[in-house]
C-alpha atoms as a PDB file:
ATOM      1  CA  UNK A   1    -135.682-108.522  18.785  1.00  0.00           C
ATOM      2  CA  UNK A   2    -131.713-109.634  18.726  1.00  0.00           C
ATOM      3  CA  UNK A   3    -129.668-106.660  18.247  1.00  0.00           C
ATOM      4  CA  UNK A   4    -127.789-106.764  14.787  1.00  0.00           C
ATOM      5  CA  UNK A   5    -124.644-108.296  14.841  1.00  0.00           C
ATOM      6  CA  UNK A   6    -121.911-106.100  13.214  1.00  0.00           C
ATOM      7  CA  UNK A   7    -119.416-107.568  10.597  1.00  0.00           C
ATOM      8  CA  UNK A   8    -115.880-108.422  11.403  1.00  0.00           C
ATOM      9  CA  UNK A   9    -113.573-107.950   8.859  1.00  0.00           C
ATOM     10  CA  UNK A  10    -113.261-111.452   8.410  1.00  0.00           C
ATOM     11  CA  UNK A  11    -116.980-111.541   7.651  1.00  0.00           C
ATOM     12  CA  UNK A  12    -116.967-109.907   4.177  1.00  0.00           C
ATOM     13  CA  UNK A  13    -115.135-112.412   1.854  1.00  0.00           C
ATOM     14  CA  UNK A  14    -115.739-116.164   2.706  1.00  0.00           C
ATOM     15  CA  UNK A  15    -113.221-117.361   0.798  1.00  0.00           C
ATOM     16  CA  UNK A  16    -109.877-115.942  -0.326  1.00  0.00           C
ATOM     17  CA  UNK A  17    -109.224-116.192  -4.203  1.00  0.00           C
ATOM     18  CA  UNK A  18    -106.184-117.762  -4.079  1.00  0.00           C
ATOM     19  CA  UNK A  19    -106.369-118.829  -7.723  1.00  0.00           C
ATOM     20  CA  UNK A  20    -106.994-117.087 -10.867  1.00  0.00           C
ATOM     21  CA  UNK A  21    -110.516-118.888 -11.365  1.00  0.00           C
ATOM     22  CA  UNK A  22    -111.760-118.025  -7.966  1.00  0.00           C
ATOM     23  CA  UNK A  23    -110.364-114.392  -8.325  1.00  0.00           C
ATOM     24  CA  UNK A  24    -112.341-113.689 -11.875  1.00  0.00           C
ATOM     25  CA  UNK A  25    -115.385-114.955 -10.027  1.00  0.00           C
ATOM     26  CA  UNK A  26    -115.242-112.461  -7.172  1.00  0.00           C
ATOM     27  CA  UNK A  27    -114.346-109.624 -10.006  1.00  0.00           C
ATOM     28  CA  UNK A  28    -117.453-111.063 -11.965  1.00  0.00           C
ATOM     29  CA  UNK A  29    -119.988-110.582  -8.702  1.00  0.00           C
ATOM     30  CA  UNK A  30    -118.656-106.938  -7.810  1.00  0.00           C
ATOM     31  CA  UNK A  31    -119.307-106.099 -11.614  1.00  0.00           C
ATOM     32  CA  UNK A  32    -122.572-107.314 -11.626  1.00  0.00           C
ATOM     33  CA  UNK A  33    -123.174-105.353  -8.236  1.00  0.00           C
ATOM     34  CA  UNK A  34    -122.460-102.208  -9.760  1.00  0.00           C
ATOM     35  CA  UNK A  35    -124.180-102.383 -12.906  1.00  0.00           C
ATOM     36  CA  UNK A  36    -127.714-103.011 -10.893  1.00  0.00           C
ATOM     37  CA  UNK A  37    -126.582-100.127  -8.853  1.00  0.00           C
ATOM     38  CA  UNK A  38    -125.574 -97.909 -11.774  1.00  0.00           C
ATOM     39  CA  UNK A  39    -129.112 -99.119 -13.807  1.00  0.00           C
ATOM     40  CA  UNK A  40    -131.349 -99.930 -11.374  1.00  0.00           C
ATOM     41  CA  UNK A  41    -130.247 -98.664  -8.131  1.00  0.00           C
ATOM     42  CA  UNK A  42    -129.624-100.062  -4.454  1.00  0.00           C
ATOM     43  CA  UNK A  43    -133.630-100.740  -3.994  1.00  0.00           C
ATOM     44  CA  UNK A  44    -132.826-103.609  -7.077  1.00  0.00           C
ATOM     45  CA  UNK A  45    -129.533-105.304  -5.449  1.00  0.00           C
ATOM     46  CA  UNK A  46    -130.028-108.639  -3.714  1.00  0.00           C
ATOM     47  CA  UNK A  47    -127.706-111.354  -4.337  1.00  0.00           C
ATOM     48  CA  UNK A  48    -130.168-113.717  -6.165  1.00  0.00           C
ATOM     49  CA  UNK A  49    -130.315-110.655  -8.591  1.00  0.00           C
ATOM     50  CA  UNK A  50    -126.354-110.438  -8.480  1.00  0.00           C
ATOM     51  CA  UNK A  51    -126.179-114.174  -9.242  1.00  0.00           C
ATOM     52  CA  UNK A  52    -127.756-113.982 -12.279  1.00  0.00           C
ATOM     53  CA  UNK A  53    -126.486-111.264 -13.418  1.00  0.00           C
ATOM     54  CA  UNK A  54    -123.210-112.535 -12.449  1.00  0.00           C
ATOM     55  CA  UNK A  55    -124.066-115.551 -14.733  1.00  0.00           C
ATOM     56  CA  UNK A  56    -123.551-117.910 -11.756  1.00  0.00           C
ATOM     57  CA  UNK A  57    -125.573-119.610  -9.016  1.00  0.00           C
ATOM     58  CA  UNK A  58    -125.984-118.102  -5.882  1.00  0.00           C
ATOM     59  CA  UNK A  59    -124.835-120.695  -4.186  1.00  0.00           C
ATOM     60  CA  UNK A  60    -121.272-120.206  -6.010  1.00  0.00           C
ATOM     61  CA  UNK A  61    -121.985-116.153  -4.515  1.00  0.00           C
ATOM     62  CA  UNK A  62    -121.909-117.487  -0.677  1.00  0.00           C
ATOM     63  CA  UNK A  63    -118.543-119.313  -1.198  1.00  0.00           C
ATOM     64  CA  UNK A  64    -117.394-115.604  -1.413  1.00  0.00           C
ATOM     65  CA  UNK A  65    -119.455-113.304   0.048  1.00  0.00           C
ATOM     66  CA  UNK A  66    -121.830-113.893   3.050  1.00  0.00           C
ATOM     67  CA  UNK A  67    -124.633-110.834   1.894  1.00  0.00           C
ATOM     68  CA  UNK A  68    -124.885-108.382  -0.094  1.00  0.00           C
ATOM     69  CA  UNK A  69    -123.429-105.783   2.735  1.00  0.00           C
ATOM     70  CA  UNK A  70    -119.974-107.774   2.230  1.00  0.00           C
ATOM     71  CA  UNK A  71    -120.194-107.072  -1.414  1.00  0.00           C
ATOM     72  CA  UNK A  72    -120.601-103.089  -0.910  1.00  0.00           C
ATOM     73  CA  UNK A  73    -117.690-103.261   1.414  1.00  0.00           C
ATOM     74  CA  UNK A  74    -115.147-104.786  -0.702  1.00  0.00           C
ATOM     75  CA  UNK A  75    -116.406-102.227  -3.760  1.00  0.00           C
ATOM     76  CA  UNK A  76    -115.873 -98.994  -1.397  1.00  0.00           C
ATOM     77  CA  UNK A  77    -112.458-100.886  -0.352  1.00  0.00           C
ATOM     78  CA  UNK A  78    -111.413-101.086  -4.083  1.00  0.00           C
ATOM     79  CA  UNK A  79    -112.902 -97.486  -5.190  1.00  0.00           C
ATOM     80  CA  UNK A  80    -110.478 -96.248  -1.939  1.00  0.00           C
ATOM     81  CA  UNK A  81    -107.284 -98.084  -3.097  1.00  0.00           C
ATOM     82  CA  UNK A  82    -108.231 -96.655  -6.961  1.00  0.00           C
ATOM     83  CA  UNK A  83    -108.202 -93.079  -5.242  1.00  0.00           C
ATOM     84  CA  UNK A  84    -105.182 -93.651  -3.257  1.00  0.00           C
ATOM     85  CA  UNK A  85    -103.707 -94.904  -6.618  1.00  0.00           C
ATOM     86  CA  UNK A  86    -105.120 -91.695  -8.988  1.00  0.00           C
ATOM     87  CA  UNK A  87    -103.346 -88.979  -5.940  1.00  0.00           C
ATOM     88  CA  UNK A  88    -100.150 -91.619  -6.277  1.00  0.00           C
ATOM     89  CA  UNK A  89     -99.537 -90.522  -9.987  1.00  0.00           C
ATOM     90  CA  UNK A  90    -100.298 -87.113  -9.425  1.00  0.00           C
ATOM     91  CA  UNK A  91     -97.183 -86.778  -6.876  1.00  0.00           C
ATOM     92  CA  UNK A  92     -94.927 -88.847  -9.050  1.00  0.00           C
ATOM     93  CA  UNK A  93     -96.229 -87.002 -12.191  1.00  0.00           C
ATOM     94  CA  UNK A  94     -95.578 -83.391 -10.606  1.00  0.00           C
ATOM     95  CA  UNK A  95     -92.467 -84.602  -9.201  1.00  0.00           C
ATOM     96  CA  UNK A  96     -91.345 -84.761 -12.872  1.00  0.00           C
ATOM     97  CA  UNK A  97     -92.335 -81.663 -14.190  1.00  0.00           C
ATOM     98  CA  UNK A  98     -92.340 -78.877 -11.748  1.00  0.00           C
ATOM     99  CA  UNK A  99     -94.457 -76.760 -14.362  1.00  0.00           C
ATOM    100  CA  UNK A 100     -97.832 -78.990 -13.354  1.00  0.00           C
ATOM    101  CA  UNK A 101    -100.169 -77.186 -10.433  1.00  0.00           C
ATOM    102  CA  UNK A 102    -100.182 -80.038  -7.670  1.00  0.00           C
ATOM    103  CA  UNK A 103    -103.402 -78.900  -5.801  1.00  0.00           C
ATOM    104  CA  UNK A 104    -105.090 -78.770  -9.085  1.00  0.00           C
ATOM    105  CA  UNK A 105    -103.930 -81.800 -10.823  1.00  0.00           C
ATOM    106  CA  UNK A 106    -104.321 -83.446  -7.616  1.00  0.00           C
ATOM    107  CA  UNK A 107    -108.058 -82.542  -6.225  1.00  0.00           C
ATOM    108  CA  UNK A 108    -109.023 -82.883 -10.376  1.00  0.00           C
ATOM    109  CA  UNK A 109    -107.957 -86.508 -10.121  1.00  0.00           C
ATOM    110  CA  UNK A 110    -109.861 -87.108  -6.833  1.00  0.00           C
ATOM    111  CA  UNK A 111    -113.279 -85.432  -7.990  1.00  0.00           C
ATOM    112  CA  UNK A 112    -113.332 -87.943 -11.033  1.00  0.00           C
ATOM    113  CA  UNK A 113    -112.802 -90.760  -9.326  1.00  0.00           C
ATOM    114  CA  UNK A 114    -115.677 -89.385  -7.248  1.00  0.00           C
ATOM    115  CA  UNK A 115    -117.589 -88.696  -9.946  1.00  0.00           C
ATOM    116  CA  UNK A 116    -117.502 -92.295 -11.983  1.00  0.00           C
ATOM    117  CA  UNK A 117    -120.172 -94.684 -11.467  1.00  0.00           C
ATOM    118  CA  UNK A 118    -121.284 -92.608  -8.516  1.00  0.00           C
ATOM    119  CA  UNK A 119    -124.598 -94.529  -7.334  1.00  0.00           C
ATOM    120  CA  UNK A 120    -121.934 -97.577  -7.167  1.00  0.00           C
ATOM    121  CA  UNK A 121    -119.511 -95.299  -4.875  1.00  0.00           C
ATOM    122  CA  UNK A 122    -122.525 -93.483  -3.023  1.00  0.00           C
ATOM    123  CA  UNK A 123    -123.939 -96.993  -2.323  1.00  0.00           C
ATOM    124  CA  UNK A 124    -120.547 -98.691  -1.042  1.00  0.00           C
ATOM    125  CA  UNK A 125    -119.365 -96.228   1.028  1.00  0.00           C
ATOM    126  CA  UNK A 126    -123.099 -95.641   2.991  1.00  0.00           C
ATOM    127  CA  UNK A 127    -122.519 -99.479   3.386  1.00  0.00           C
ATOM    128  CA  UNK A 128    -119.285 -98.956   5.232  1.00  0.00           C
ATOM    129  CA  UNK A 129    -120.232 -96.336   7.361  1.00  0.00           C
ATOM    130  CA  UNK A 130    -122.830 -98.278   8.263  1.00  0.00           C
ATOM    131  CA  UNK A 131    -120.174-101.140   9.901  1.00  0.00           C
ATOM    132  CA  UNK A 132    -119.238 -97.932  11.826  1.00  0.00           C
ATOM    133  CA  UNK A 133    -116.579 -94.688  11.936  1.00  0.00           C
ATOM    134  CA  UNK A 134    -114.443 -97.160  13.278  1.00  0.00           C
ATOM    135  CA  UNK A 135    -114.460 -99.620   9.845  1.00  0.00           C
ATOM    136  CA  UNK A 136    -115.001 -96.671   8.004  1.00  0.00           C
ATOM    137  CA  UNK A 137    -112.075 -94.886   9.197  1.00  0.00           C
ATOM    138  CA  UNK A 138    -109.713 -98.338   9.251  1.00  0.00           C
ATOM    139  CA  UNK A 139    -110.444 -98.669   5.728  1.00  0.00           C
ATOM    140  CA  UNK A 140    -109.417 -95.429   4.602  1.00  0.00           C
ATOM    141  CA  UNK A 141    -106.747 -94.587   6.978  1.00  0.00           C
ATOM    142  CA  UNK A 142    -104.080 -96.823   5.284  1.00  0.00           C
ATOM    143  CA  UNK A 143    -104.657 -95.233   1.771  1.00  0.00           C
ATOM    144  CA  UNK A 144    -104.465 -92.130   2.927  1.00  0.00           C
ATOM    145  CA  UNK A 145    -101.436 -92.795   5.132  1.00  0.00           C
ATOM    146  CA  UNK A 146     -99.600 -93.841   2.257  1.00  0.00           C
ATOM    147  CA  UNK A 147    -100.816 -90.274   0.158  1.00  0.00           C
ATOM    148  CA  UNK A 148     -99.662 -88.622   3.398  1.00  0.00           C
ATOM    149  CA  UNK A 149     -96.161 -89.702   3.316  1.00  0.00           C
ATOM    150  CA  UNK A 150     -95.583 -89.796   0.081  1.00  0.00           C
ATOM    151  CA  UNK A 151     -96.579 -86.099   0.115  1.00  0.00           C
ATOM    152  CA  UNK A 152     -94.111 -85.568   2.674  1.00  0.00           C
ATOM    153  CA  UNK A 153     -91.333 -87.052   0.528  1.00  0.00           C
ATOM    154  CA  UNK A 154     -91.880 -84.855  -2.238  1.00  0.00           C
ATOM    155  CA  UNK A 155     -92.347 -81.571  -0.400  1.00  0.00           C
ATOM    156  CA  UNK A 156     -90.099 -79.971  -2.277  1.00  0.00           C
ATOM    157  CA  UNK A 157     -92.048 -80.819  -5.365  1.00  0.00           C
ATOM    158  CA  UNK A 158     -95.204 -79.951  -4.355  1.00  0.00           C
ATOM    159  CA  UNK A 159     -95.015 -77.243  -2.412  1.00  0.00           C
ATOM    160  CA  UNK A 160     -94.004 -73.449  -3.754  1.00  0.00           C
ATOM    161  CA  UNK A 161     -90.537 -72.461  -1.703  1.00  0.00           C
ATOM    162  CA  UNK A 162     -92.453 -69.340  -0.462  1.00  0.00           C
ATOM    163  CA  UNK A 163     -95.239 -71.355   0.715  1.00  0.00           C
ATOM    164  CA  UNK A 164     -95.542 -72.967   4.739  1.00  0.00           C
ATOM    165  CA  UNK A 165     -93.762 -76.261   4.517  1.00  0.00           C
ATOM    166  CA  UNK A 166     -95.878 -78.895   5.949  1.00  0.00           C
ATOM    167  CA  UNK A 167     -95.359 -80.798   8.801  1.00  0.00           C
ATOM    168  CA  UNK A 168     -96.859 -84.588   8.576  1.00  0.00           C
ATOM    169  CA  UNK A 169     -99.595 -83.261  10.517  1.00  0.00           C
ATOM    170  CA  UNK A 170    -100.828 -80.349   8.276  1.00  0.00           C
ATOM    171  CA  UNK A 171    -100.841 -82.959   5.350  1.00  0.00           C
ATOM    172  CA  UNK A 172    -103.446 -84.985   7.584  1.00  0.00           C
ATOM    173  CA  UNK A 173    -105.793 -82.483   8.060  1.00  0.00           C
ATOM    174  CA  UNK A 174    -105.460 -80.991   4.758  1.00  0.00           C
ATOM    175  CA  UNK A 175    -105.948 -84.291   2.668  1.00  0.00           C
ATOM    176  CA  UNK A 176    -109.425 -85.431   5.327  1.00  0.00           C
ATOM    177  CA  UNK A 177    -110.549 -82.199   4.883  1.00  0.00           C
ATOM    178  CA  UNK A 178    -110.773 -82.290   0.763  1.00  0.00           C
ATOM    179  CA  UNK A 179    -111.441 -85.976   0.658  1.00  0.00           C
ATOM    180  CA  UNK A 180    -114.378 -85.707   3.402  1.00  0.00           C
ATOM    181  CA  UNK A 181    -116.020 -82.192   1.333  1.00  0.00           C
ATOM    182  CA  UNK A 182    -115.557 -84.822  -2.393  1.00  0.00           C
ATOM    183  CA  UNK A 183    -117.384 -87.482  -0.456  1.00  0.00           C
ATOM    184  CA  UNK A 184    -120.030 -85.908   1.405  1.00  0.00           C
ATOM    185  CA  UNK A 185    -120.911 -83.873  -1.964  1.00  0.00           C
ATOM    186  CA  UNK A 186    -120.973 -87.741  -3.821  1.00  0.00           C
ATOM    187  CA  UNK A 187    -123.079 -88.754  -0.606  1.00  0.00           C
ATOM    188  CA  UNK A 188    -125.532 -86.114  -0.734  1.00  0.00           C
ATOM    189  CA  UNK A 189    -125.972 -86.271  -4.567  1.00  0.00           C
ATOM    190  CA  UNK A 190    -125.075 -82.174  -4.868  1.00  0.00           C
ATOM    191  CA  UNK A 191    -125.092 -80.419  -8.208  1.00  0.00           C
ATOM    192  CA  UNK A 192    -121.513 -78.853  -7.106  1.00  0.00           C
ATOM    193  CA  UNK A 193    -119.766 -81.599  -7.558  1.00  0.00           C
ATOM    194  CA  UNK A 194    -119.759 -81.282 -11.320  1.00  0.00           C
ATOM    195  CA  UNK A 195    -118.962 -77.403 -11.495  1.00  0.00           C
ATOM    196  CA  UNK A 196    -116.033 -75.348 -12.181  1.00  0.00           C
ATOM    197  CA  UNK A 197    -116.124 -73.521  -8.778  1.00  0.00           C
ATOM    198  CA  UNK A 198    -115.592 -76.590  -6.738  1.00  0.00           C
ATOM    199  CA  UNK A 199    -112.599 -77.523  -7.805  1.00  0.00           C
ATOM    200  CA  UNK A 200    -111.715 -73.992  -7.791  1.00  0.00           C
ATOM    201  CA  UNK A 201    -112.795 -73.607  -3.945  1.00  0.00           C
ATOM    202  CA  UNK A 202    -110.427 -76.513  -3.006  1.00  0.00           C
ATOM    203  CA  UNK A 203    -108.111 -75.291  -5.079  1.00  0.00           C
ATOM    204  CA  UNK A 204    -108.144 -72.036  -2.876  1.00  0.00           C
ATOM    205  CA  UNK A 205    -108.189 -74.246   0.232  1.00  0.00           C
ATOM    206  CA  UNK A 206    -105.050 -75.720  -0.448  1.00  0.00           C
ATOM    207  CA  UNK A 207    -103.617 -72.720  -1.136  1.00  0.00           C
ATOM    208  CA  UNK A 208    -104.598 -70.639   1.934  1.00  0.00           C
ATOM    209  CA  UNK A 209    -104.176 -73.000   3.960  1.00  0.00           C
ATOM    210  CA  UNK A 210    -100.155 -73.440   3.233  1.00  0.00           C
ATOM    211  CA  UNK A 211     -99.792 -69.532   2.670  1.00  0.00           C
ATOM    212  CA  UNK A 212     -97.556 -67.981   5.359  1.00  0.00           C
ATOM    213  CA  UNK A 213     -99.282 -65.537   7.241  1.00  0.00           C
END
């Protein structure tokens, strides 16, 4: 039996939308994707199902995507830039009002974008860990990058003047180490993702973890 190929990057979108038309298509396909995940689950997604729910002809589905894998990948590439965008506001919202609790504001934001549509989410991001850590890990490194630094610019913000000021590398380990205990609790399907003493665990993270000694 031939091994499986992998995907390259340039395997999951045939076609760039470089028009409007051809970019309302490819938002029309990843709807229809998630709603038969959401409703019916991964066991009912195949792209002659996505086609008609899409209200177009598979055929029309291939110019843009080659499978249903490439579909997955470009949803868990979207839900990642709509996290890196929910943490963005947090740091420019705290930034203006220095009365708002950072870690809190900040981890509440991520577990809700967790927590929508989260067969869609669970579903997309088993299908890019599947490509690999290393796709997995390209994918999300830029988002976080940018969370990272912007973090860094507004240390004095964030961070509580009696507190250990963070280096570039504390913020790495400290933002992989809440986003990788959100996901694997969306990935496993745990209860605790929905209670009070979650957040307030990462809460506590945060905090002990930038507490001088």
């Amino acid at each position: 039996m031939p091994l499986k190929r992998k995907l390259r990057s340039s395997d999951f979108k045939r076609r760039t939308p470089v028009q409007q038309r051809a970019a309302d298509t490819i938002e029309v396909i990843l709807q229809a994707a998630a709603q038969i995940l959401q409703k019916e689950g991964r066991s009912a997604l195949n792209t002659n199902h996505i086609a008609e729910r899409a209200g177009i002809s598979v055929g029309t589905l291939y110019q843009y995507f080659p499978n249903k894998q490439a579909i997955l990948i470009e949803i868990a590439r979207r839900e990642i830039a709509r996290d890196r965008a929910a943490v963005m506001k947090v740091i420019a919202d705290v930034s203006q009002d220095t009365s708002i609790d950072p870690a809190r504001l900040g981890i509440r934001a991520l577990i809700a974008s967790q927590k929508k549509q989260s067969k869609v989410r669970r579903a997309a991001f088993e299908a890019l860990m599947a490509e690999g850590i290393a796709q997995f890990a390209s994918e999300s490194s830029h988002a976080f990058q940018e969370i990272t630094s912007q973090m860094a610019i507004s240390r004095d913000h964030l961070f509580l003047k009696n507190a250990r000021q963070p280096t570039t590398t504390m913020l790495f380990v400290i933002s992989r180490a809440i986003a990788g205990a959100i996901r694997s609790a969306v990935i496993e399907e745990s209860s605790i993702l929905q209670t009070p003493e979650f957040e307030e665990e990462l809460v506590h993270l945060v905090r002990s973890y930038f507490a001088k000694c």
